[in-house]
Protein backbone atom coordinates (compact mmCIF):
# COMPACT_ATOMS: atom_id res chain seq x y z
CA UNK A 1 -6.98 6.31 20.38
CA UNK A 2 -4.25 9.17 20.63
CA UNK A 3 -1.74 8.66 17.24
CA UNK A 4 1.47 7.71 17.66
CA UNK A 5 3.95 10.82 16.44
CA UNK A 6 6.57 9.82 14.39
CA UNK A 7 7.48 13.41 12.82
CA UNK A 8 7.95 14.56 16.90
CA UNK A 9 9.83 11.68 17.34
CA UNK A 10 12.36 12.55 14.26
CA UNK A 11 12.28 16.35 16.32
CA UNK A 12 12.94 14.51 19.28
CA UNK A 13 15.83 12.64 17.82
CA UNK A 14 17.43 15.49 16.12
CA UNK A 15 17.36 17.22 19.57
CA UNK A 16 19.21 14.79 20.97
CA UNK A 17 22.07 13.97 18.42
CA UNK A 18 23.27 17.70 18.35
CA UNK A 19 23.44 17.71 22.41
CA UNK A 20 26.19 19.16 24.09
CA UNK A 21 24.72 20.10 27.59
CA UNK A 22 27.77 17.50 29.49
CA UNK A 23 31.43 18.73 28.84
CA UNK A 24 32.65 15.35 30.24
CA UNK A 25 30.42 13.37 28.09
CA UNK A 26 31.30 14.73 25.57
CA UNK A 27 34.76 14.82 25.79
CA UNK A 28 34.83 10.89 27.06
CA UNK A 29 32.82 10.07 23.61
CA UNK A 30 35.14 11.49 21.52
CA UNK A 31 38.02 10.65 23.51
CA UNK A 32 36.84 6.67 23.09
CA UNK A 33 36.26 7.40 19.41
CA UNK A 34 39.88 8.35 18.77
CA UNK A 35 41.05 5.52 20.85
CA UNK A 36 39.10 2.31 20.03
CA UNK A 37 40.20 -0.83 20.84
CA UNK A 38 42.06 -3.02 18.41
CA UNK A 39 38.83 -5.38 17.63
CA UNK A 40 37.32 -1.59 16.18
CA UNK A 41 40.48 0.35 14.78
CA UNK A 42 39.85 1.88 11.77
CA UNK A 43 36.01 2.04 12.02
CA UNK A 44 34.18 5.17 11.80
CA UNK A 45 32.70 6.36 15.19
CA UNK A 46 29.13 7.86 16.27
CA UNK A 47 30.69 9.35 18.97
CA UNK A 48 27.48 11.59 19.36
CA UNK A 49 24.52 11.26 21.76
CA UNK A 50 22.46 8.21 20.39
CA UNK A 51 18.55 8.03 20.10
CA UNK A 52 15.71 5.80 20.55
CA UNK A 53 14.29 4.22 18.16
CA UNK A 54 11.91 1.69 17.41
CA UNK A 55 8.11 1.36 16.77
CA UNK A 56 6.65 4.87 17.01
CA UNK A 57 3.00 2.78 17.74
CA UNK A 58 4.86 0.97 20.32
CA UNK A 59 3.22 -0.19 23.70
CA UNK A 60 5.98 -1.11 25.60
CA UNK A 61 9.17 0.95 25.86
CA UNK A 62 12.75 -0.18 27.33
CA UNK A 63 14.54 2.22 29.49
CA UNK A 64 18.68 1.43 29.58
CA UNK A 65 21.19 3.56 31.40
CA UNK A 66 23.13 5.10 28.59
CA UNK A 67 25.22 3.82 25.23
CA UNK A 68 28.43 1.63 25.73
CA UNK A 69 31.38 3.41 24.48
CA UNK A 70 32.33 1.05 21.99
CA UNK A 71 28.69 -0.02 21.74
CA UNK A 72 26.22 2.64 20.84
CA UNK A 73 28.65 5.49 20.62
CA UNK A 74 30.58 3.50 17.88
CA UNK A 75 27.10 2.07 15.78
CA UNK A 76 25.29 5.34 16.53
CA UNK A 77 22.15 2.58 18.15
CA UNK A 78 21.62 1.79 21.29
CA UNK A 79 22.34 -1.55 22.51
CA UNK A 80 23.78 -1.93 19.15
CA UNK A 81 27.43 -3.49 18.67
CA UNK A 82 27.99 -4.74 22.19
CA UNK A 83 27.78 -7.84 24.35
CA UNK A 84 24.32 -6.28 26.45
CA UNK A 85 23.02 -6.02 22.92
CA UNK A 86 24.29 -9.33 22.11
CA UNK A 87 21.90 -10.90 25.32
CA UNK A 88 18.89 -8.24 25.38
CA UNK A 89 18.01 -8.93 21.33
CA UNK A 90 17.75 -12.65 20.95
CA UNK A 91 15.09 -12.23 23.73
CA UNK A 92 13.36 -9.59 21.74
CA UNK A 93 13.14 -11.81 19.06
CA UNK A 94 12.24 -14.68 20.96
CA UNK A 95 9.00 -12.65 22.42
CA UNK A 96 7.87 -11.00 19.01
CA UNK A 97 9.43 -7.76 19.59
CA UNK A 98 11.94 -7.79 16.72
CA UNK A 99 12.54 -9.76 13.73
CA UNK A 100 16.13 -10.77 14.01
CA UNK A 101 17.91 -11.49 16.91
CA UNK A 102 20.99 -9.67 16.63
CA UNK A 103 21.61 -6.03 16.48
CA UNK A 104 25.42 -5.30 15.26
CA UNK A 105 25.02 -1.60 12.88
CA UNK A 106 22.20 0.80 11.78
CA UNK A 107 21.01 -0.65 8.57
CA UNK A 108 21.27 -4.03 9.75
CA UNK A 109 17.53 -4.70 8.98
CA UNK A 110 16.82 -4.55 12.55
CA UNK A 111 12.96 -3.89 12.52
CA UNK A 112 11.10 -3.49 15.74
CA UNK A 113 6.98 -4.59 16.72
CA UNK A 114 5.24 -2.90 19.28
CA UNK A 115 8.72 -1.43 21.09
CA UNK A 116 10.63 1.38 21.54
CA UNK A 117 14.20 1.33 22.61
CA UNK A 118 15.62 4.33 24.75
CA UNK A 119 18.23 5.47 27.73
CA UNK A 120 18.38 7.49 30.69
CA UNK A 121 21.47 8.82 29.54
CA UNK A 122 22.26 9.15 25.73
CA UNK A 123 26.39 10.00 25.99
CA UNK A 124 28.50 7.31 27.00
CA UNK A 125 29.11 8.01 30.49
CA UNK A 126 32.99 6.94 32.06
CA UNK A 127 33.31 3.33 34.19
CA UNK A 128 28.80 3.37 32.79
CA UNK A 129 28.27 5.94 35.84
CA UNK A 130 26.72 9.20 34.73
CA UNK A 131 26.58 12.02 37.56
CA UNK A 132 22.86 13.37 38.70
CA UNK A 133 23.28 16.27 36.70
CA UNK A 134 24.17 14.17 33.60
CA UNK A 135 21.11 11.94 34.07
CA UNK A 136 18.89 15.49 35.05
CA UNK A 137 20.44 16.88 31.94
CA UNK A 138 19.08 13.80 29.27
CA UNK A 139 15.79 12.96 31.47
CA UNK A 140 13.55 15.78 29.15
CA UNK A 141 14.71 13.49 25.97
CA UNK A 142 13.20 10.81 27.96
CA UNK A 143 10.01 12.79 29.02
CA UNK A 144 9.73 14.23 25.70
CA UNK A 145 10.08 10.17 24.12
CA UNK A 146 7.59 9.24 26.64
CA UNK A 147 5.17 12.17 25.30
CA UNK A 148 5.10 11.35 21.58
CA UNK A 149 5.00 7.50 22.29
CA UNK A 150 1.35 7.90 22.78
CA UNK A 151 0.46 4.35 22.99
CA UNK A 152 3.00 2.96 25.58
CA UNK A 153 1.91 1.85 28.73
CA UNK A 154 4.37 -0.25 29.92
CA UNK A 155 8.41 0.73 30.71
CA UNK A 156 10.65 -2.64 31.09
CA UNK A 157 13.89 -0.52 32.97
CA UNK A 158 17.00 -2.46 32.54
CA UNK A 159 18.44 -1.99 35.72
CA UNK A 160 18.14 0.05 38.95
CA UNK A 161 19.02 3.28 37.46
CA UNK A 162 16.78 3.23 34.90
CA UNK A 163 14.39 2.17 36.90
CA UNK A 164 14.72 5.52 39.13
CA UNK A 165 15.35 7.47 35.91
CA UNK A 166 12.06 6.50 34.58
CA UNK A 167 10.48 7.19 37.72
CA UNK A 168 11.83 10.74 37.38
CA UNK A 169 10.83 11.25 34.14
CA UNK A 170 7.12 10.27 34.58
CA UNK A 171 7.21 12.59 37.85
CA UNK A 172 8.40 15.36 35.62
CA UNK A 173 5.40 14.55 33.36
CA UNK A 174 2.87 14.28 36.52
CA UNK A 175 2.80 11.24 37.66
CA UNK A 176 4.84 10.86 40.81
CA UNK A 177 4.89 7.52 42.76
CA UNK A 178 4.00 7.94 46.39
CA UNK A 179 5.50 5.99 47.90
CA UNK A 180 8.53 5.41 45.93
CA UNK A 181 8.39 1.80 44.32
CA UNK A 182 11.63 -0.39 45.21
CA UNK A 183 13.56 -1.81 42.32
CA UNK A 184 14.05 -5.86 41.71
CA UNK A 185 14.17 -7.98 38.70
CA UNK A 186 10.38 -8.41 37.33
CA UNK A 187 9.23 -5.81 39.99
CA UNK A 188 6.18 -4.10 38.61
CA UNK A 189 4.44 -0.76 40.12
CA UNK A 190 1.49 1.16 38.36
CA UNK A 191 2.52 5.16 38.18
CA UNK A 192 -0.30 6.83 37.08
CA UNK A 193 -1.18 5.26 33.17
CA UNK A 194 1.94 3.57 32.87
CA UNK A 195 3.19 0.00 34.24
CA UNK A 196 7.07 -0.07 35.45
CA UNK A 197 8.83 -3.38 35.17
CA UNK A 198 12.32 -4.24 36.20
CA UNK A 199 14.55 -6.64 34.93
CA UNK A 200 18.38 -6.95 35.97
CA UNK A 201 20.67 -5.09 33.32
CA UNK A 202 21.73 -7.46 30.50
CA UNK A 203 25.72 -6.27 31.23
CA UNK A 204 27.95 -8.50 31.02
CA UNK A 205 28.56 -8.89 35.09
CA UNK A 206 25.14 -10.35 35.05
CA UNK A 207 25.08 -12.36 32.20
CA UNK A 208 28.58 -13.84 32.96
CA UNK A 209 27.62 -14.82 36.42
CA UNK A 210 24.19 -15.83 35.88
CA UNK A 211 22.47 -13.21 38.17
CA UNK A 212 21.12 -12.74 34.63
CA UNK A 213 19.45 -15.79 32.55
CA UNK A 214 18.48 -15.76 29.17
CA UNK A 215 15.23 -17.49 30.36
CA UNK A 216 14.84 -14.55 32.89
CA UNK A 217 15.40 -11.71 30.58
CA UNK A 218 12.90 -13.95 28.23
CA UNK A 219 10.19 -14.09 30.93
CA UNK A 220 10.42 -10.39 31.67
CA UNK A 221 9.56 -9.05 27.77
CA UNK A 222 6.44 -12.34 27.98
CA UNK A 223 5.49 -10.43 31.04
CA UNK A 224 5.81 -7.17 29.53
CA UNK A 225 3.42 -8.25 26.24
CA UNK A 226 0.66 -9.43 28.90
CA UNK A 227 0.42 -6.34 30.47
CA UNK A 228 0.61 -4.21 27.81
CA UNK A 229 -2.71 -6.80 26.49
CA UNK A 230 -0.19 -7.86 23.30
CA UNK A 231 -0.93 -11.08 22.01
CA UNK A 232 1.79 -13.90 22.94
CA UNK A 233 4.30 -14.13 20.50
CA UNK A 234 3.93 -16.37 17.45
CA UNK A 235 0.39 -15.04 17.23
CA UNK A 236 -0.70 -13.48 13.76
CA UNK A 237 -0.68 -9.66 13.62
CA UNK A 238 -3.38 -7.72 14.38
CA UNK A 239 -4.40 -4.70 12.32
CA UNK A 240 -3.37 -1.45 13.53
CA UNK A 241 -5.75 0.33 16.36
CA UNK A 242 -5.22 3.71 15.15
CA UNK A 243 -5.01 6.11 11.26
């Protein structure tokens, strides 16, 4: 069994935070830094690209489409301090994936099991729409998250564009899908070692209309521990496969 690498992933991650590669990423996450909404004023922005993180051992690794700007780019975590957050975490704690379910600052005791948490995009991107060469400019981050996360085999991609980034990103690293697998919520397609698995984004267009269930989102991260061969949540832990 390959070892996870956590001191690549802390490279990885250090890569990322001093980016600069978009002008008009970077200028949008600063720009929503000095002009937060009223709920925020006063609180000290990220307002830097924003990194994975999780379980360096884990199996199964979630793909978004970039940091909210008053979400990630304020807490600095992805997912982290805004409503998608506020959906896609109770179900990670319902399935055994984390052991709270809320996620609201870094430091919040958030601990995750088995998972990894990552973006096509790291920059807040304006009206959530990053350009190709934005998303070609952050996919190595990706790649190089995918490389030191030796023991994932499955990708749950939240969303279509994730679901096409990660299909990039695994081309990049060899393993291109022929023919190209067609995204859908709980869609699954085998691309070379890894499993893809798609699940409607947990934004707040599909939560608030129901296009997005929390007993969908649920069923998607149960799916996701059966095919990475986890045991079902609630089970005790098993000892570590590898050191």
């Amino acid at each position: 069994m390959t070892l996870p690498d956590s001191s690549r992933l802390d490279e990885i991650e250090a890569q990322i935070v001093g980016c600069i590669r978009c002008p008009r990423l970077v200028e949008w996450r600063e720009e929503s830094a000095a002009h937060p909404p009223a709920r925020f004023a006063g609180e000290q922005y990220w307002a830097r690209p924003v990194p994975g993180f999780g379980d360096p051992a884990a199996r199964v690794l979630v793909v978004g489409l970039a940091p909210a700007a008053h979400g990630g780019n304020r807490t600095g975590r992805v997912f982290t301090g805004d409503r998608s957050g506020d959906f896609l975490f109770p179900a990670l704690w319902q399935t055994g994936f984390a052991n709270q379910p809320t996620s609201v600052a870094r430091g919040d005791g958030l601990a995750l099991r088995d998972l990894f948490v990552a973006a096509v995009n790291r920059c807040a991107p304006p009206s959530n729409k990053p350009t190709p060469a934005e998303r070609d400019n952050c996919l190595p981050y990706l790649e190089a998250e995918l490389t030191a996360l030796a023991r994932v085999s499955v990708l749950v991609c939240l969303g279509s564009f994730a679901w096409g980034g990660a299909l990039r990103a695994l081309a990049a690293l060899g393993h291109a899908a022929r023919p190209r697998p067609a995204f859908g919520h709980m869609a699954a397609a085998k691309v070379g070692p890894y499993s893809l698995l798609g699940s409607y984004h947990p934004s707040q267009q599909n939560t608030f209309t129901g296009k997005l269930t929390p007993e969908m989102l649920r069923a998607v991260f149960e799916r996701a521990r059966t095919i990475a061969e986890l045991p079902p949540a609630g089970s005790p832990p098993a000892p570590p496969r590898y050191g």
